[in-house]
Protein backbone atom coordinates (compact mmCIF):
# COMPACT_ATOMS: atom_id res chain seq x y z
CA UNK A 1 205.63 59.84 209.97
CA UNK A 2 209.44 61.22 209.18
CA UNK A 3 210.90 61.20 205.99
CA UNK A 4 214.15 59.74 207.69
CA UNK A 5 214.64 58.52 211.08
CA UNK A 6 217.94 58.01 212.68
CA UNK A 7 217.58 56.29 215.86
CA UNK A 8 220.63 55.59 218.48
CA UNK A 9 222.74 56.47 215.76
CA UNK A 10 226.97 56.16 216.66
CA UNK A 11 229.33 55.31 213.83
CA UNK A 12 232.93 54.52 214.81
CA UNK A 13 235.79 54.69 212.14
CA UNK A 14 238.37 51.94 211.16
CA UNK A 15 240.59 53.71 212.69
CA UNK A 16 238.92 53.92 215.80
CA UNK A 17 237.89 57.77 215.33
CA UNK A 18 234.16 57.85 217.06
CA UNK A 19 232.43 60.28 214.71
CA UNK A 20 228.63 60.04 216.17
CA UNK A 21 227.61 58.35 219.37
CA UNK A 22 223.77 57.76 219.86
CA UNK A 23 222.43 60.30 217.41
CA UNK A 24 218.45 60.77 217.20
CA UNK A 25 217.39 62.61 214.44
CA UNK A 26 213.78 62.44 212.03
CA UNK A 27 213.28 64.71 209.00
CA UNK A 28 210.01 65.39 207.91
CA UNK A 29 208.61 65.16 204.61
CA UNK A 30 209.48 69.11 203.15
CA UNK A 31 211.33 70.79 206.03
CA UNK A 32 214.63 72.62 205.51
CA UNK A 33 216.92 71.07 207.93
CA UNK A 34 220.42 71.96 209.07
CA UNK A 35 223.09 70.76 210.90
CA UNK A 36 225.41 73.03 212.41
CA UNK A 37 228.42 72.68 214.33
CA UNK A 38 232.29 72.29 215.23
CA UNK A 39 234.47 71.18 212.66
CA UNK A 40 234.60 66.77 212.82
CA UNK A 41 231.57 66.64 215.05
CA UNK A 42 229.81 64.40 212.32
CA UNK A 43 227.95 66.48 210.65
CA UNK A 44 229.11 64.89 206.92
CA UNK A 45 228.45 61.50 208.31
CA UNK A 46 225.26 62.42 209.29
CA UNK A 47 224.32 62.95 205.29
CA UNK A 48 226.90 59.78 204.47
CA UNK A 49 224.68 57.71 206.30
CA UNK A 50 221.20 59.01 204.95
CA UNK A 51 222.22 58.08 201.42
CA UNK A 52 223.53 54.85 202.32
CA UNK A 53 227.24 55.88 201.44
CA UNK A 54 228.39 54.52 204.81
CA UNK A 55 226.68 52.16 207.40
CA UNK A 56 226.08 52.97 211.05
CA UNK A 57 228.31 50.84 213.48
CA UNK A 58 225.06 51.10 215.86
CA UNK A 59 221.39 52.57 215.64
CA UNK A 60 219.65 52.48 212.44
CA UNK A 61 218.48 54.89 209.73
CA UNK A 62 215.33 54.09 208.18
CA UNK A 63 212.19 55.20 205.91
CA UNK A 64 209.23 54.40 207.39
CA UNK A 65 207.09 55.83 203.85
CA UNK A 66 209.88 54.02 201.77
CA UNK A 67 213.22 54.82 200.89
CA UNK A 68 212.81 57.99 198.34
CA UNK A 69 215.15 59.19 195.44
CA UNK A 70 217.52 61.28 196.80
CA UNK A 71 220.24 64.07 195.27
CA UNK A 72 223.58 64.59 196.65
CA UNK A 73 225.43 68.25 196.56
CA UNK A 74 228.95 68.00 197.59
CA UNK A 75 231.29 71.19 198.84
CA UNK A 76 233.11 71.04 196.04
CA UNK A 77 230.99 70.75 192.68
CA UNK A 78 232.79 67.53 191.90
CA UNK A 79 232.41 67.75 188.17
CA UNK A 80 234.08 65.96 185.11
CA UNK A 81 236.09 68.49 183.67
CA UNK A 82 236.33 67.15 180.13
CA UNK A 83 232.69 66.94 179.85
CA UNK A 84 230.14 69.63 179.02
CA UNK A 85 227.84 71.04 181.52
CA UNK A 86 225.05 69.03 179.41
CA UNK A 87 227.07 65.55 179.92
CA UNK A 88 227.60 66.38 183.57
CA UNK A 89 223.95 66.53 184.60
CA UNK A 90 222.97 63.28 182.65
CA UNK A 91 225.52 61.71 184.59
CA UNK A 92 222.67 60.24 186.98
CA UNK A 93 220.45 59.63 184.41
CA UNK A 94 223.11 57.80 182.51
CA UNK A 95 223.73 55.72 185.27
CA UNK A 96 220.58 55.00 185.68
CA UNK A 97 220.55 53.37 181.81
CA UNK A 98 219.18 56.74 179.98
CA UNK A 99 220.28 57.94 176.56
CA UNK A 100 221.17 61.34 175.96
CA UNK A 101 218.09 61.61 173.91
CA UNK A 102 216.00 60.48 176.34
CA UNK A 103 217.29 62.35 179.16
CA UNK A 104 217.50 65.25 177.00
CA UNK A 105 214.18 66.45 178.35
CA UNK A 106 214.71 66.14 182.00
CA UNK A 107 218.28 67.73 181.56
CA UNK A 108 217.01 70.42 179.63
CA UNK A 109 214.64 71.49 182.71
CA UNK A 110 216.92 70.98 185.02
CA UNK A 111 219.65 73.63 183.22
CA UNK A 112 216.58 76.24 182.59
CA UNK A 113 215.33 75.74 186.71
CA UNK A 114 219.05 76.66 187.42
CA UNK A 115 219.76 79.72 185.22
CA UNK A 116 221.89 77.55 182.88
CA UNK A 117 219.96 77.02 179.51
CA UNK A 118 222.52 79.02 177.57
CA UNK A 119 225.82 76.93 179.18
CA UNK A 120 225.05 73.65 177.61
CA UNK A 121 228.05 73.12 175.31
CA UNK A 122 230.53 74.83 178.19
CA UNK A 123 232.90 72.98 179.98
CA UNK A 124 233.44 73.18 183.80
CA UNK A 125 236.93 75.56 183.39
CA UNK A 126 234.69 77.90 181.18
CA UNK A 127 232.21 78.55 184.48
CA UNK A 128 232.71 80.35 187.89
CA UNK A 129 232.45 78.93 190.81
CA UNK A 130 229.04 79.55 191.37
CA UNK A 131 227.88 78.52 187.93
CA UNK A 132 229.50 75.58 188.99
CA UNK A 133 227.52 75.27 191.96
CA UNK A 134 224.21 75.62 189.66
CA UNK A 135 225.42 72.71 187.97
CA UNK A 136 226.13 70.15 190.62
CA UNK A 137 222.53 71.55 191.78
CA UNK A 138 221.05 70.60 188.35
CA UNK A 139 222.83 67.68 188.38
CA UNK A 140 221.53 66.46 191.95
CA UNK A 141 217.64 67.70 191.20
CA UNK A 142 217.56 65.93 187.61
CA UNK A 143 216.43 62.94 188.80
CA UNK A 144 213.65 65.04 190.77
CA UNK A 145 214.52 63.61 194.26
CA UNK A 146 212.30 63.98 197.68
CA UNK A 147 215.30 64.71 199.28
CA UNK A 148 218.49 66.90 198.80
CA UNK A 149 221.52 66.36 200.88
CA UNK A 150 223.57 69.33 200.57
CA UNK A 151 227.03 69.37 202.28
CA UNK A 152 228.41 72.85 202.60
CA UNK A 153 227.46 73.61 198.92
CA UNK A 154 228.49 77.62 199.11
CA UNK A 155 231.24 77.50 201.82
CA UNK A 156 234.05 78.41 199.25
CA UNK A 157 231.88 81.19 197.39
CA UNK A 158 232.08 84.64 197.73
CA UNK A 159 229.36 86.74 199.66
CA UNK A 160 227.44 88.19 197.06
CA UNK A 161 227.16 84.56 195.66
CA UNK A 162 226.59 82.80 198.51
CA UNK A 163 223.51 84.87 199.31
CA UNK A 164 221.85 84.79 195.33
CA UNK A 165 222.55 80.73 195.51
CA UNK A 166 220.72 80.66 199.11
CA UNK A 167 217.75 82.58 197.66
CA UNK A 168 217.62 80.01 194.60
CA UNK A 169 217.73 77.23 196.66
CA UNK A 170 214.59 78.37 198.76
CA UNK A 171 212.33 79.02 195.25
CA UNK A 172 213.72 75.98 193.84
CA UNK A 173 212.59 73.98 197.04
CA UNK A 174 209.08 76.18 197.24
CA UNK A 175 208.61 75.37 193.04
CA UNK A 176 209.83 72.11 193.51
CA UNK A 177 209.05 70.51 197.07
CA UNK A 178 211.48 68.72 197.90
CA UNK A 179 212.84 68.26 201.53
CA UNK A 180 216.92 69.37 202.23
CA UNK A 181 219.37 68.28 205.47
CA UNK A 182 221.60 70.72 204.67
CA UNK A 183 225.33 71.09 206.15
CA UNK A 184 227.38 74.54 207.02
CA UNK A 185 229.41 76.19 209.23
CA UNK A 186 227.23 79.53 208.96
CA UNK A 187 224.98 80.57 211.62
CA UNK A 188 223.73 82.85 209.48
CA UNK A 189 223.22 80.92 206.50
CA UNK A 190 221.73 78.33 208.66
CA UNK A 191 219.37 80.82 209.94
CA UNK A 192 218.11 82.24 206.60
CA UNK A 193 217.63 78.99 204.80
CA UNK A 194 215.96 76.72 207.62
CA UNK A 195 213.16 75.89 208.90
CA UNK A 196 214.33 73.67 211.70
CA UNK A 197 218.32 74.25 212.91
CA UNK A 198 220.00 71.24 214.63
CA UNK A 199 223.11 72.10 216.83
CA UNK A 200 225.48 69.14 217.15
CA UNK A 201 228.18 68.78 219.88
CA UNK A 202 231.71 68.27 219.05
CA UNK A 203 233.02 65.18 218.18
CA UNK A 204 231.46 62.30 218.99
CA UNK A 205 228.59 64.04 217.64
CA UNK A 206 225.49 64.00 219.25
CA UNK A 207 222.19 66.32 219.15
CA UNK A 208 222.53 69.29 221.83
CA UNK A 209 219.82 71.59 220.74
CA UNK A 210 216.89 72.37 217.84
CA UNK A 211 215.75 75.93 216.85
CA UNK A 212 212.62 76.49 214.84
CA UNK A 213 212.90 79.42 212.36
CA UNK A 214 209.12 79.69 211.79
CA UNK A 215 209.97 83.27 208.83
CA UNK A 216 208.20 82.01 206.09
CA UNK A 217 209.35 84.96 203.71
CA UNK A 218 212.78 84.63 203.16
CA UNK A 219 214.46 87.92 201.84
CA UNK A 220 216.66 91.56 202.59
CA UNK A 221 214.54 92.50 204.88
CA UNK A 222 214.59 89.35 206.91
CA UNK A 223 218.17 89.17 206.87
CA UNK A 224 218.44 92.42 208.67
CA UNK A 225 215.44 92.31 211.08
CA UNK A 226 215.50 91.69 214.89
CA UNK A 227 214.09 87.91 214.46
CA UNK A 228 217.22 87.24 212.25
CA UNK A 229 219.51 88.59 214.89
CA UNK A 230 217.79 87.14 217.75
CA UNK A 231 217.70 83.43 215.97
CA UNK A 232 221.46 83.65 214.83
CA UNK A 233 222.43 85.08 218.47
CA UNK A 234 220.46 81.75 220.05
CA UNK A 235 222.42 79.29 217.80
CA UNK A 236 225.58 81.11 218.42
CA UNK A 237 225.50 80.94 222.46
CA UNK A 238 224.53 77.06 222.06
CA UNK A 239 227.26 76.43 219.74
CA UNK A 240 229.24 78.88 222.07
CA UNK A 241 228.49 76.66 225.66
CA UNK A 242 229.26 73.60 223.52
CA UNK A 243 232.33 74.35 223.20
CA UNK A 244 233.27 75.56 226.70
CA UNK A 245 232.85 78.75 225.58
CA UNK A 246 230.25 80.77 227.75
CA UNK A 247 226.99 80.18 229.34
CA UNK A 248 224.21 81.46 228.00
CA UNK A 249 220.25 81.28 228.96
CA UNK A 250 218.55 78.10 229.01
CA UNK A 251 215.54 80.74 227.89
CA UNK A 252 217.39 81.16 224.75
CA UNK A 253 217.71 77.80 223.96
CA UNK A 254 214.54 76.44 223.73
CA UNK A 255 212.77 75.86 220.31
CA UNK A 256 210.47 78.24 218.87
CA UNK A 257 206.91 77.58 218.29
């Protein structure tokens, strides 16, 4: 039984831009999914959809074990500026009618799980970008969701960043359990992260291909072995013939057991 299930899935703008056209996708209950590729191919909608930000213009998107909390991570950390990193993760639990006092536990985790227990009192323009980051993460696992939507969280941090947020986000997902549809332009982020790649086609956006990463140690030595190169180089030349780049070999494409 999925987690999600997106059946026949198009979505067609007001102004008549056709974003998706009869999508199929199902998440299972703690994979690390991904959706990869060309810029406008739907790959935002996609995670608009799943938490019910937008509605499908055909298809459906259900939850056959029940709709579960869910955490949003947008690209940009989207934070209240005048508002200390404390404030900004009980924003949810404000919402949802909490007192600071009685959040105070929950936000108090969520800041230590994140590296952030000293940062309380700081304000957003006291932080760098990727401490940031840790707080729009905090902020979206507070609530302890089933599922994390994550749309291209790290694209505008730097590399040495980028990789030491990927490697918390896999032991905060191992510690915590929680299942991610995650969104990037990286091949190789997409490879190190997942366990399941998805390869949309460019826009309307539809499903051309799946890889299975089965690595279940995620670290250096992975990102420089043969399996990391040969993954990457199979998502590439799918993305690659998608867009009328090259051909590539069917062999390559199919998904890894």
């Amino acid at each position: 039984m999925p987690l999600v299930d997106l059946a026949h899935v198009s979505k067609t703008y007001s102004n008549g831009v056709e974003a998706l056209s009869g999508l199929e996708l199902a998440v299972e209950e703690g994979e690390f999914v991904t959706l990869i590729g060309p810029s406008g191919c739907g790959k935002s909608t996609v995670l608009r959809l799943i938490a019910a930000l937008d509605a499908p213009s055909a298809g459906s998107v259900s939850w056959p074990g029940g709709r579960p909390d869910l955490g949003y991570v947008f690209q940009e950390p989207t934070l209240m500026p005048w508002a200390s990193v404390f404030d900004n993760i009980w924003l949810p639990l404000r919402l949802a009618g909490q007192s600071r006092r009685q959040a105070e536990a929950a936000i108090s985790e969520a800041m230590e799980l994140v590296g952030l227990a000293d940062f309380a009192r700081a304000r957003p323009d006291e932080l760098s970008g990727g401490m940031k980051m840790r707080v729009s993460i905090a902020r979206a696992l507070v609530t302890r969701p089933r599922l994390l939507l994550m749309d291209e969280p790290f694209a505008a941090l730097d590399e040495i960043t980028r990789f030491r947020l990927n490697d918390e986000l896999l032991a905060l997902k191992q510690r915590l359990g929680f299942t991610v549809v995650f969104v990037t332009h990286s091949v190789f982020e997409a490879v190190y992260l997942s366990s399941r790649i998805v390869v949309m086609t460019p826009r309307p956006g539809r499903i051309a291909g799946e890889f299975s990463i089965p690595e279940k140690v995620r670290d250096d030595a992975f990102r420089t072995s043969t399996d990391y190169a040969g993954h990457a180089r199979a998502v590439s030349g799918l993305l690659r013939q998608e867009n009328g780049e090259s051909r590539v070999d069917t062999d390559a494409l199919r998904v890894h057991s």
